[in-house]
C-alpha atoms as a PDB file:
ATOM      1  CA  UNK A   1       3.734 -42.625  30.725  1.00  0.00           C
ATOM      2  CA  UNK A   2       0.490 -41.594  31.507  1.00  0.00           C
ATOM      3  CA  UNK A   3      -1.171 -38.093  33.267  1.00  0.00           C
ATOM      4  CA  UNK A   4      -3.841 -38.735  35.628  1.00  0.00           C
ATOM      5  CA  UNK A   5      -7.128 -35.778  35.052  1.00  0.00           C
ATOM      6  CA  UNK A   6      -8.719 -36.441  38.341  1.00  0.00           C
ATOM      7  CA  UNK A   7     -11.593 -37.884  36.983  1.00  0.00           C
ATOM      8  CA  UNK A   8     -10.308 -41.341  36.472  1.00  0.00           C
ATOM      9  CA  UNK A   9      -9.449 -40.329  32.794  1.00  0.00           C
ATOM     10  CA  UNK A  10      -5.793 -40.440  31.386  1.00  0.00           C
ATOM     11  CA  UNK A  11      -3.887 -38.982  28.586  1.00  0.00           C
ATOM     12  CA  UNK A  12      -0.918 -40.542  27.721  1.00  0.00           C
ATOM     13  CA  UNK A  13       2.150 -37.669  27.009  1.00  0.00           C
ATOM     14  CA  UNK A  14       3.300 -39.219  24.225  1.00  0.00           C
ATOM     15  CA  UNK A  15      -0.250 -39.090  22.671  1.00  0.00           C
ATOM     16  CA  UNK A  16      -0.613 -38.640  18.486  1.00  0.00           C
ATOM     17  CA  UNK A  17      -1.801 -35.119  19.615  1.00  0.00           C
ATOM     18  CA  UNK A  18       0.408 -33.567  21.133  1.00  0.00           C
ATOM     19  CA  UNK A  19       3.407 -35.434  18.785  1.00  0.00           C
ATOM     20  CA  UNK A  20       1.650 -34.170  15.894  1.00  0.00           C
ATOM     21  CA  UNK A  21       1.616 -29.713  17.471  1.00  0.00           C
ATOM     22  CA  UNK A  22       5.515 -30.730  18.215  1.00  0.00           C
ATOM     23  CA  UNK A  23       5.869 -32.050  15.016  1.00  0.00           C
ATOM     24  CA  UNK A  24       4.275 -28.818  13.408  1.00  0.00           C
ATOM     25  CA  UNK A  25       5.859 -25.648  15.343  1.00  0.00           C
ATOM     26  CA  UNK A  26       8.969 -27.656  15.514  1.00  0.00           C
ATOM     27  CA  UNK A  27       9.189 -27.845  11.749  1.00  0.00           C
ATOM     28  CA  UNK A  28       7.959 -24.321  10.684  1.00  0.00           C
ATOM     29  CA  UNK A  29      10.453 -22.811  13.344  1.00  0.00           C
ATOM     30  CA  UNK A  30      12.953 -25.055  11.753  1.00  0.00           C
ATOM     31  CA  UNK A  31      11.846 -23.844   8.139  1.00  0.00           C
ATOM     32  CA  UNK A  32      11.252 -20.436   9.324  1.00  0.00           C
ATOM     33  CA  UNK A  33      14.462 -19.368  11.066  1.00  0.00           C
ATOM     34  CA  UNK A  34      16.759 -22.150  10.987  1.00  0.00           C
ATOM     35  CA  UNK A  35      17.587 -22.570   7.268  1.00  0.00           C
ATOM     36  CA  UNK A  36      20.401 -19.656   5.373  1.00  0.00           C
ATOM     37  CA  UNK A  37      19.582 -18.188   3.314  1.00  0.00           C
ATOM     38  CA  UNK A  38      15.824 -17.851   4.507  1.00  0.00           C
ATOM     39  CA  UNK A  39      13.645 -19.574   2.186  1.00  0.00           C
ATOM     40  CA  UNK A  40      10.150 -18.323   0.977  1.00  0.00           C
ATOM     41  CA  UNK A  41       7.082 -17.715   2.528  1.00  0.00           C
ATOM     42  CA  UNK A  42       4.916 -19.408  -0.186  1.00  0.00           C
ATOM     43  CA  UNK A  43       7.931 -22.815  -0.260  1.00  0.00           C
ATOM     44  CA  UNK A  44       7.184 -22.543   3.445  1.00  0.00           C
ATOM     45  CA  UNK A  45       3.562 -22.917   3.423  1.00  0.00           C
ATOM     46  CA  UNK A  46       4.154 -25.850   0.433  1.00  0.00           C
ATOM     47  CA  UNK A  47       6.096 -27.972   2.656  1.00  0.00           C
ATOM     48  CA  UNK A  48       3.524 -27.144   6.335  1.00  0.00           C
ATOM     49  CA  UNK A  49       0.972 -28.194   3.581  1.00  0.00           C
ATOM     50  CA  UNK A  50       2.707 -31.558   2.680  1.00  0.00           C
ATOM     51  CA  UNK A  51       3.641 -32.257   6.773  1.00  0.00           C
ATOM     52  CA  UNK A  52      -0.236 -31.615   7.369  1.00  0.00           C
ATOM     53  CA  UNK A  53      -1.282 -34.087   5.012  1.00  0.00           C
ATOM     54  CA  UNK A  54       0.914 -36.971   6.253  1.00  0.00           C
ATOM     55  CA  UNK A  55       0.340 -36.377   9.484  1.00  0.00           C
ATOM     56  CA  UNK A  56      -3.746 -36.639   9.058  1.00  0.00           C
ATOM     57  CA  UNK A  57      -2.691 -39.709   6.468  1.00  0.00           C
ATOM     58  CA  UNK A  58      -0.580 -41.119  10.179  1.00  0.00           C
ATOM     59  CA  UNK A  59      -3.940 -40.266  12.021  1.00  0.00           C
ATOM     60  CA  UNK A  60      -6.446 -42.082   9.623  1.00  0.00           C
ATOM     61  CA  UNK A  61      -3.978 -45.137   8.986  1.00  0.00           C
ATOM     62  CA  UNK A  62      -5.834 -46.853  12.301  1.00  0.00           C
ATOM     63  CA  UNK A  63      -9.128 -46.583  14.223  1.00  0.00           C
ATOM     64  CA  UNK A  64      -6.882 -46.916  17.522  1.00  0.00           C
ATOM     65  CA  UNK A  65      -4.465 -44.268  16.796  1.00  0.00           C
ATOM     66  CA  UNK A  66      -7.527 -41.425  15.348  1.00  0.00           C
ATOM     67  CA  UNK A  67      -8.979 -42.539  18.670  1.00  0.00           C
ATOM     68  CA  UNK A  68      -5.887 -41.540  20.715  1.00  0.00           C
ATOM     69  CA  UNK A  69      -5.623 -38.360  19.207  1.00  0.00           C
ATOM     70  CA  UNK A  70      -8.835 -37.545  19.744  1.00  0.00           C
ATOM     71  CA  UNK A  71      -9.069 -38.037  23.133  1.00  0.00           C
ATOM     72  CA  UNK A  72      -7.314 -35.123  24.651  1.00  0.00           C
ATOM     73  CA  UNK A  73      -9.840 -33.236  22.762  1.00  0.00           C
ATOM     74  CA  UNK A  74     -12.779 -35.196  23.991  1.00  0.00           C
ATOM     75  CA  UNK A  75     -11.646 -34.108  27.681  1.00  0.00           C
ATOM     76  CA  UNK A  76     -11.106 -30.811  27.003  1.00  0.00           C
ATOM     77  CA  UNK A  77     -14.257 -30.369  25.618  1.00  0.00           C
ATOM     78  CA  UNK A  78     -16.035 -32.203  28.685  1.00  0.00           C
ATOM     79  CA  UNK A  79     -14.179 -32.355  31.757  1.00  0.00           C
ATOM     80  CA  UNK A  80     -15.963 -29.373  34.279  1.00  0.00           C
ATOM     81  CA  UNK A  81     -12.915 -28.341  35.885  1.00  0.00           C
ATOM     82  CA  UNK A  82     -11.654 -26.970  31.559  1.00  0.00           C
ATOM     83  CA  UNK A  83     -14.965 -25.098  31.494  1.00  0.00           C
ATOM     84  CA  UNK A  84     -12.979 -21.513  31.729  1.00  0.00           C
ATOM     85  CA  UNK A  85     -10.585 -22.273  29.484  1.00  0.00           C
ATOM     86  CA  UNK A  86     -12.954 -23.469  27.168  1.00  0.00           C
ATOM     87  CA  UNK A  87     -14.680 -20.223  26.859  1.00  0.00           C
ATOM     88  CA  UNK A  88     -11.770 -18.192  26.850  1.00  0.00           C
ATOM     89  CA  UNK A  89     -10.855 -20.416  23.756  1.00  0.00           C
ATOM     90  CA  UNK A  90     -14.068 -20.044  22.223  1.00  0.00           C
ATOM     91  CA  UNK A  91     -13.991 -16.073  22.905  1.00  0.00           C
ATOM     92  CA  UNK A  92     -10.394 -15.800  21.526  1.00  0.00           C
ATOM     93  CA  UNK A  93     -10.684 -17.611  18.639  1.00  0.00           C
ATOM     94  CA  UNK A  94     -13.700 -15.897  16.531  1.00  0.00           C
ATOM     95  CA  UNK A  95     -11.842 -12.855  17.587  1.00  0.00           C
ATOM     96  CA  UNK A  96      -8.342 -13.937  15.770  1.00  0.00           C
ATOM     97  CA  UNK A  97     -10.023 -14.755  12.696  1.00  0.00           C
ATOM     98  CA  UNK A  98     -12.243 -12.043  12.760  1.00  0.00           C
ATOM     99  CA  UNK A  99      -9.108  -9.351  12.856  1.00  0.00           C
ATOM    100  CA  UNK A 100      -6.881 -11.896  10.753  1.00  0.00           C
ATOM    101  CA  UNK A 101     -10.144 -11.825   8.079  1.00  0.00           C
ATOM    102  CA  UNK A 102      -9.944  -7.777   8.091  1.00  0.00           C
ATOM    103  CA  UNK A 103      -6.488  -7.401   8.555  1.00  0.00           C
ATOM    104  CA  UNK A 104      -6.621  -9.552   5.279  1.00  0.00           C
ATOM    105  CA  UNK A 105      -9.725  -7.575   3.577  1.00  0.00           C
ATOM    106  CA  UNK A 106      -7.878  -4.356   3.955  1.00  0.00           C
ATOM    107  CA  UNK A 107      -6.179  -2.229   0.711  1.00  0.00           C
ATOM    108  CA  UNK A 108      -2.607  -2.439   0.401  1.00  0.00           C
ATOM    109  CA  UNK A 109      -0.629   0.927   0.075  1.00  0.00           C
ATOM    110  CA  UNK A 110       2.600  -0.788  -1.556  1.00  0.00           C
ATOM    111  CA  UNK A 111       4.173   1.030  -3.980  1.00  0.00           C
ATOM    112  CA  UNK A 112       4.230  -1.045  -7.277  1.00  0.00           C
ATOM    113  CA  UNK A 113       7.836  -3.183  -7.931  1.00  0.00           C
ATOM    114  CA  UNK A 114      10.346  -1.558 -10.457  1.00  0.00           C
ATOM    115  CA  UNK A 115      12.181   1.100 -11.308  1.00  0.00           C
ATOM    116  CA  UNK A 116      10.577   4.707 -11.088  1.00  0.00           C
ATOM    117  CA  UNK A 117      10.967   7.871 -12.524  1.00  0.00           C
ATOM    118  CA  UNK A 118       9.916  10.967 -10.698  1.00  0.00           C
ATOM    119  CA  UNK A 119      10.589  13.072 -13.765  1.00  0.00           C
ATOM    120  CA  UNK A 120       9.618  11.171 -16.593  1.00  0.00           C
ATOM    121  CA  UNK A 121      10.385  12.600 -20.016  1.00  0.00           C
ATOM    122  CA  UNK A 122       7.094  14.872 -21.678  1.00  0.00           C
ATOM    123  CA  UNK A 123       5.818  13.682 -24.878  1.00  0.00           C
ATOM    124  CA  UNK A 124       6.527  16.608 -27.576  1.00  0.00           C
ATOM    125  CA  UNK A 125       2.890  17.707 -28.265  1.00  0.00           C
ATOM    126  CA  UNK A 126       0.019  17.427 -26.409  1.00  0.00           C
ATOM    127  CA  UNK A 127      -4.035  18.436 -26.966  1.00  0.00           C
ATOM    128  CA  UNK A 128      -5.481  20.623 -24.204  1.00  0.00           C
ATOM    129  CA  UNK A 129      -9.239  21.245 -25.073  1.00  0.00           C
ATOM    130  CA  UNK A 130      -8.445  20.537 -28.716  1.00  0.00           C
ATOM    131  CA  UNK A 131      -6.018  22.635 -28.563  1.00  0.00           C
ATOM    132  CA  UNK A 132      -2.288  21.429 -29.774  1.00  0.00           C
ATOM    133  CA  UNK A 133       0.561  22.124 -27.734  1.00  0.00           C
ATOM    134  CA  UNK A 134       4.169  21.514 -28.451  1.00  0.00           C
ATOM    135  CA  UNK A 135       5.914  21.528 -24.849  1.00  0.00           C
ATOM    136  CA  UNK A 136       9.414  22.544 -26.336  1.00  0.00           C
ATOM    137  CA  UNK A 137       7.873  26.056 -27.881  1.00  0.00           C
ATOM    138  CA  UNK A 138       4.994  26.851 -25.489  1.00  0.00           C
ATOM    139  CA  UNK A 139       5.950  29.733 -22.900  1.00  0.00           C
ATOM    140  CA  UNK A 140       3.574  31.225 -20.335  1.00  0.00           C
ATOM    141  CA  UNK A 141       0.814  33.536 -22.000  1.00  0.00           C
ATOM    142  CA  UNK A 142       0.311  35.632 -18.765  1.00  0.00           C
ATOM    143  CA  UNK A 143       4.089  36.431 -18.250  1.00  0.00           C
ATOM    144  CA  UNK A 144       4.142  40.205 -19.373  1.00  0.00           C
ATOM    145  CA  UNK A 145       2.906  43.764 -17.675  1.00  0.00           C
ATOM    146  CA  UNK A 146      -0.073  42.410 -15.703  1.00  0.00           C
ATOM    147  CA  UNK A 147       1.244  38.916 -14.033  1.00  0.00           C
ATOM    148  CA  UNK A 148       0.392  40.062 -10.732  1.00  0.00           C
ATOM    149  CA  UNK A 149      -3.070  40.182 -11.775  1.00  0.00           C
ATOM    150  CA  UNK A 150      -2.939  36.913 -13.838  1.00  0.00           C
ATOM    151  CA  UNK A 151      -0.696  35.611 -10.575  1.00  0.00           C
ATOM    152  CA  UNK A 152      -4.204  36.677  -8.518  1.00  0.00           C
ATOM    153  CA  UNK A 153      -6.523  34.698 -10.765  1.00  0.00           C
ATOM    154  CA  UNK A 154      -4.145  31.502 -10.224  1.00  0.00           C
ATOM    155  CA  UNK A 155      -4.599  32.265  -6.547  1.00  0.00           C
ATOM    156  CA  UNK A 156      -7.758  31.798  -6.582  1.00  0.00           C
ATOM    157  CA  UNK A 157      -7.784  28.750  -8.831  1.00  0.00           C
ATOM    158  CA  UNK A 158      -4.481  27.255  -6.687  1.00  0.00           C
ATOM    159  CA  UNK A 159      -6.756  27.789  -3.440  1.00  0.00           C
ATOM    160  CA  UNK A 160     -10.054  26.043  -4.609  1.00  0.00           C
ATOM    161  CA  UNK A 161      -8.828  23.314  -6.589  1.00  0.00           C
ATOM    162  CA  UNK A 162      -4.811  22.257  -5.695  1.00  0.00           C
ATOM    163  CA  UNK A 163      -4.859  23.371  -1.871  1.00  0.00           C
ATOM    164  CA  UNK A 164      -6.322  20.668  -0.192  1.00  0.00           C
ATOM    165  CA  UNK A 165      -3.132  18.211  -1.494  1.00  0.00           C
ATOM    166  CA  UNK A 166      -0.328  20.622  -2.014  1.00  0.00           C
ATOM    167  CA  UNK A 167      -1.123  22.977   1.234  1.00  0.00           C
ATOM    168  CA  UNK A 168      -1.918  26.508   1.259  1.00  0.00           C
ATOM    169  CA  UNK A 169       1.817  26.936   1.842  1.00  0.00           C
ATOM    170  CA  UNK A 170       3.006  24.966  -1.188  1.00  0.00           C
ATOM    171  CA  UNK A 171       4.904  22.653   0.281  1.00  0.00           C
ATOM    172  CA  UNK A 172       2.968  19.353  -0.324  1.00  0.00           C
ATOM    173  CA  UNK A 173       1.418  19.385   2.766  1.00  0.00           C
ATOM    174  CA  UNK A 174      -2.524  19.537   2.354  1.00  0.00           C
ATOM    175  CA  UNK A 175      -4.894  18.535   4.610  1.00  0.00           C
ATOM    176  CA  UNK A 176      -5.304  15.230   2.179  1.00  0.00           C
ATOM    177  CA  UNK A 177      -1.471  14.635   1.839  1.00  0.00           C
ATOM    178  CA  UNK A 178      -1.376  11.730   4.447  1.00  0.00           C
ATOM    179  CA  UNK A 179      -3.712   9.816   2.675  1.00  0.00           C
ATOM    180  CA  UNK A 180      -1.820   9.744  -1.033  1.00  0.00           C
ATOM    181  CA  UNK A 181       1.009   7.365  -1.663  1.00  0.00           C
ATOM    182  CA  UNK A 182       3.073   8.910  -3.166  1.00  0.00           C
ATOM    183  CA  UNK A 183       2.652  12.325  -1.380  1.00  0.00           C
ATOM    184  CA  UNK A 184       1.617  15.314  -3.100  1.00  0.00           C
ATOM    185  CA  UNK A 185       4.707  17.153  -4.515  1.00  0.00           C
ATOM    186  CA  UNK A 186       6.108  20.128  -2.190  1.00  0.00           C
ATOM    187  CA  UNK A 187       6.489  23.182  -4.853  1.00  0.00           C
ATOM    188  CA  UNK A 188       9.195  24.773  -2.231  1.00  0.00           C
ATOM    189  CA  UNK A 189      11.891  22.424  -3.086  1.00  0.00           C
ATOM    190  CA  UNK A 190      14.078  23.213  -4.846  1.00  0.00           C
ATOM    191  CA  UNK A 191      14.820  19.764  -6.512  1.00  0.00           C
ATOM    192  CA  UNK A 192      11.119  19.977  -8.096  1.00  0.00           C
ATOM    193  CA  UNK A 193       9.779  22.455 -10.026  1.00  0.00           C
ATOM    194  CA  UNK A 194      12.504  24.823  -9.986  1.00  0.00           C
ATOM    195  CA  UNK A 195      14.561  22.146 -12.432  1.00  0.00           C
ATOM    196  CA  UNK A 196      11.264  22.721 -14.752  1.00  0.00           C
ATOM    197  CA  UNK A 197      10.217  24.962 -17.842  1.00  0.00           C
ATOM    198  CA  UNK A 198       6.244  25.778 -17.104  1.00  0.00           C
ATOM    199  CA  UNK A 199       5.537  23.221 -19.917  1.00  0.00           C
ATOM    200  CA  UNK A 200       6.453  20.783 -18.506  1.00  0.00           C
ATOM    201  CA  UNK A 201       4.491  21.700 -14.934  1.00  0.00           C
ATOM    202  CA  UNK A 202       1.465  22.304 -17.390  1.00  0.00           C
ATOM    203  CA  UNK A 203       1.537  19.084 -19.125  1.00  0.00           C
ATOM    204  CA  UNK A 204       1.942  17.033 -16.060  1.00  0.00           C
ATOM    205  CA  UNK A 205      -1.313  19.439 -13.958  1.00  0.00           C
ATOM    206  CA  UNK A 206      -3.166  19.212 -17.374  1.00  0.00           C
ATOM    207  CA  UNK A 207      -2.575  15.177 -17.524  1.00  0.00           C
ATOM    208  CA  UNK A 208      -2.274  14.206 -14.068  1.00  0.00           C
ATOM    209  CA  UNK A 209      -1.143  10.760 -12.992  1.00  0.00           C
ATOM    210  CA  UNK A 210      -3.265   9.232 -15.950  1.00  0.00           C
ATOM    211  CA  UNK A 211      -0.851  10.605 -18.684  1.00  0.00           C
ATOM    212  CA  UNK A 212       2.172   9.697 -17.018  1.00  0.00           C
ATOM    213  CA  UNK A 213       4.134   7.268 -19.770  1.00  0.00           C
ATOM    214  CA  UNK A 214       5.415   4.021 -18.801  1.00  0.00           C
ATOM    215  CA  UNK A 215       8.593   4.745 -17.239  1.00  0.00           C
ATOM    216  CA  UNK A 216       6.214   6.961 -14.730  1.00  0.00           C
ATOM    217  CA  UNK A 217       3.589   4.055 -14.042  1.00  0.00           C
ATOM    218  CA  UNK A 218       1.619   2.565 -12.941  1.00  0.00           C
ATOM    219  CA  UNK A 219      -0.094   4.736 -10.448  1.00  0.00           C
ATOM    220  CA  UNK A 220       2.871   7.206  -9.274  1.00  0.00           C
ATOM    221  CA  UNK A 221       0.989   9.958  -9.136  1.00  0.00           C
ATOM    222  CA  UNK A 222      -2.570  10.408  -7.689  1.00  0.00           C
ATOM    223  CA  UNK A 223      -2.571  13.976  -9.261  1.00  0.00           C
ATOM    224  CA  UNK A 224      -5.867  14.344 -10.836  1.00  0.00           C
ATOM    225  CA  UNK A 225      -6.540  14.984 -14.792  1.00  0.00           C
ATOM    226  CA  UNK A 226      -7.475  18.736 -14.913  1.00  0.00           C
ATOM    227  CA  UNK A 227      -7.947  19.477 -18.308  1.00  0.00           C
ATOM    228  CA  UNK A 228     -11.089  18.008 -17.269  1.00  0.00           C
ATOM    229  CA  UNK A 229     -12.422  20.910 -15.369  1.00  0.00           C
ATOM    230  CA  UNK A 230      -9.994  23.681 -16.223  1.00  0.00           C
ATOM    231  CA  UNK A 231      -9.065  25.553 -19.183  1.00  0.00           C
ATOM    232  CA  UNK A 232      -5.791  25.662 -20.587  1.00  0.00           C
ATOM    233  CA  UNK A 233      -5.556  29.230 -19.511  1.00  0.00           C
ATOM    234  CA  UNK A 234      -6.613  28.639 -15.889  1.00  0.00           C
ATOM    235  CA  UNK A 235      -3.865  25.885 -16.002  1.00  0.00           C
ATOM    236  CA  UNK A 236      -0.971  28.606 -17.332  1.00  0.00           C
ATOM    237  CA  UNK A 237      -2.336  30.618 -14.149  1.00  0.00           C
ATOM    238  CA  UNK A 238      -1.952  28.557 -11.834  1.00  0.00           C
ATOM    239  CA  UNK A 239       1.664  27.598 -13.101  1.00  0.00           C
ATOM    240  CA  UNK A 240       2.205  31.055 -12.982  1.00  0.00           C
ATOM    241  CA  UNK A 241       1.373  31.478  -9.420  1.00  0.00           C
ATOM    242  CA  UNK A 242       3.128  28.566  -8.110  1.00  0.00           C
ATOM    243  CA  UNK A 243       6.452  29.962  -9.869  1.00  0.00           C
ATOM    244  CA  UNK A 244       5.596  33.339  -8.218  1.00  0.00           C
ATOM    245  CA  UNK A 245       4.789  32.543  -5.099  1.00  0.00           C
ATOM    246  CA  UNK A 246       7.750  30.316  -4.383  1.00  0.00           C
ATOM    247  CA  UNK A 247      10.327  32.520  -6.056  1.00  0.00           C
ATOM    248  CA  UNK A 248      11.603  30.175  -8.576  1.00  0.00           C
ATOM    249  CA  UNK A 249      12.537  31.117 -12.168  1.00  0.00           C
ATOM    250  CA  UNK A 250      11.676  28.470 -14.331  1.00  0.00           C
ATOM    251  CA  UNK A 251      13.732  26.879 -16.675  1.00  0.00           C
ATOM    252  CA  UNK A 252      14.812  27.110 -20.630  1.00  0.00           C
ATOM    253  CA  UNK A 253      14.309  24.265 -22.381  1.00  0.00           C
ATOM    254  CA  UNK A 254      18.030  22.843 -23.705  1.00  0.00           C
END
């Protein structure tokens, strides 16, 4: 059977062409959605890969049959009357790869596979500025007479340093939270800090996400390592004020 173009040029339907697209979508649709239990992406692309390659080794195996399925292409890229389509092709195409390139380029945001802890278990000493500290016997050395003052110096320290992530209201929602994965901890819940002694809020502002152990990791925390710009004592003030503000006692350790 044969399709006339109007300018005394035919393609024949049952061309090497347009067998060969059939062939192609008909397959991946087949592979794709037709097989239980779904198969995966990267077998998928190993058998397209395989069907490609006998289907150009089909094309090549005769000058007469790489001439047939090259002639629908010839009169597409010729015949006057295809001359919109043709740019509308060459338009659209640049643009798909373009986006598929950058869609491609960009960062992924996954969180990493496996098992994580949110409250991973605090090593039993840790060095501050030199300074040794066993978590199990450290308490709070502004809890006393003058906290409200001490709660007023972590405050201040909260406001210029912790604020932007954890939000002037505490609750994890800083003006940088939507752009941290996982999001920045909301001190009003009381799921989070309230089931902690101070120590343990200390160690893990003091470390940040970099001293999480393993069963924390990799990369479950984008809190940032303070005890690289604040004192141990500016550290116990700020724990102090987050306890204080929110109202939660903290706990013993057992």
């Amino acid at each position: 059977m044969e399709v006339k173009t109007g300018e005394k040029r035919t393609i024949r339907i049952f061309n090497p062409f347009f067998i060969s697209g059939f062939l192609l979508v008909f397959i991946y649709l087949v592979l794709k959605f037709g097989i239980h239990p779904p198969i995966p992406s990267s077998l998928i692309a190993m058998y397209m890969g395989i069907i490609i390659f006998a289907i150009i080794l089909y094309i090549s195996s005769s000058e007469s049959i790489f001439q047939e399925f090259l002639h629908p292409i010839n009169l597409f890229l010729t015949l006057d009357r295809l001359k919109v389509p043709r740019t509308v092709i060459g338009i659209f195409i640049p643009l798909i790869l373009g986006f598929w390139s950058y869609q491609m380029a960009l960062p992924k945001y996954e969180p990493p596979a496996g098992l994580r802890t949110i409250h991973p278990a605090p090593p039993d000493e840790i060095s501050v500025k030199d300074e040794k500290i066993v978590l199990s016997k450290a308490n709070n050395p502004f809890r006393g007479d003058e906290v409200e003052k001490y709660k007023k110096e972590g405050w201040e320290i909260y406001f210029s340093r912790c604020m932007p992530c954890h939000g002037d209201n505490l609750n994890g929602n800083g003006h940088w939270a939507k752009r941290i994965n996982p999001i920045p901890i909301n001190f009003r819940d009381p799921g989070t800090i309230a089931m902690m002694p101070e120590s343990f809020i200390f160690w893990r502002v003091a470390k940040g996400g970099m001293g999480l152990p393993d069963e924390g990791a990799p990369w479950d925390s984008a809190m940032p390592v303070w005890e690289h710009d604040l004192s141990a004592e500016e550290i116990w003030k700020v724990v102090l004020f987050i306890y204080e503000e929110t109202g939660f006692q903290p706990k013993k350790w057992q």
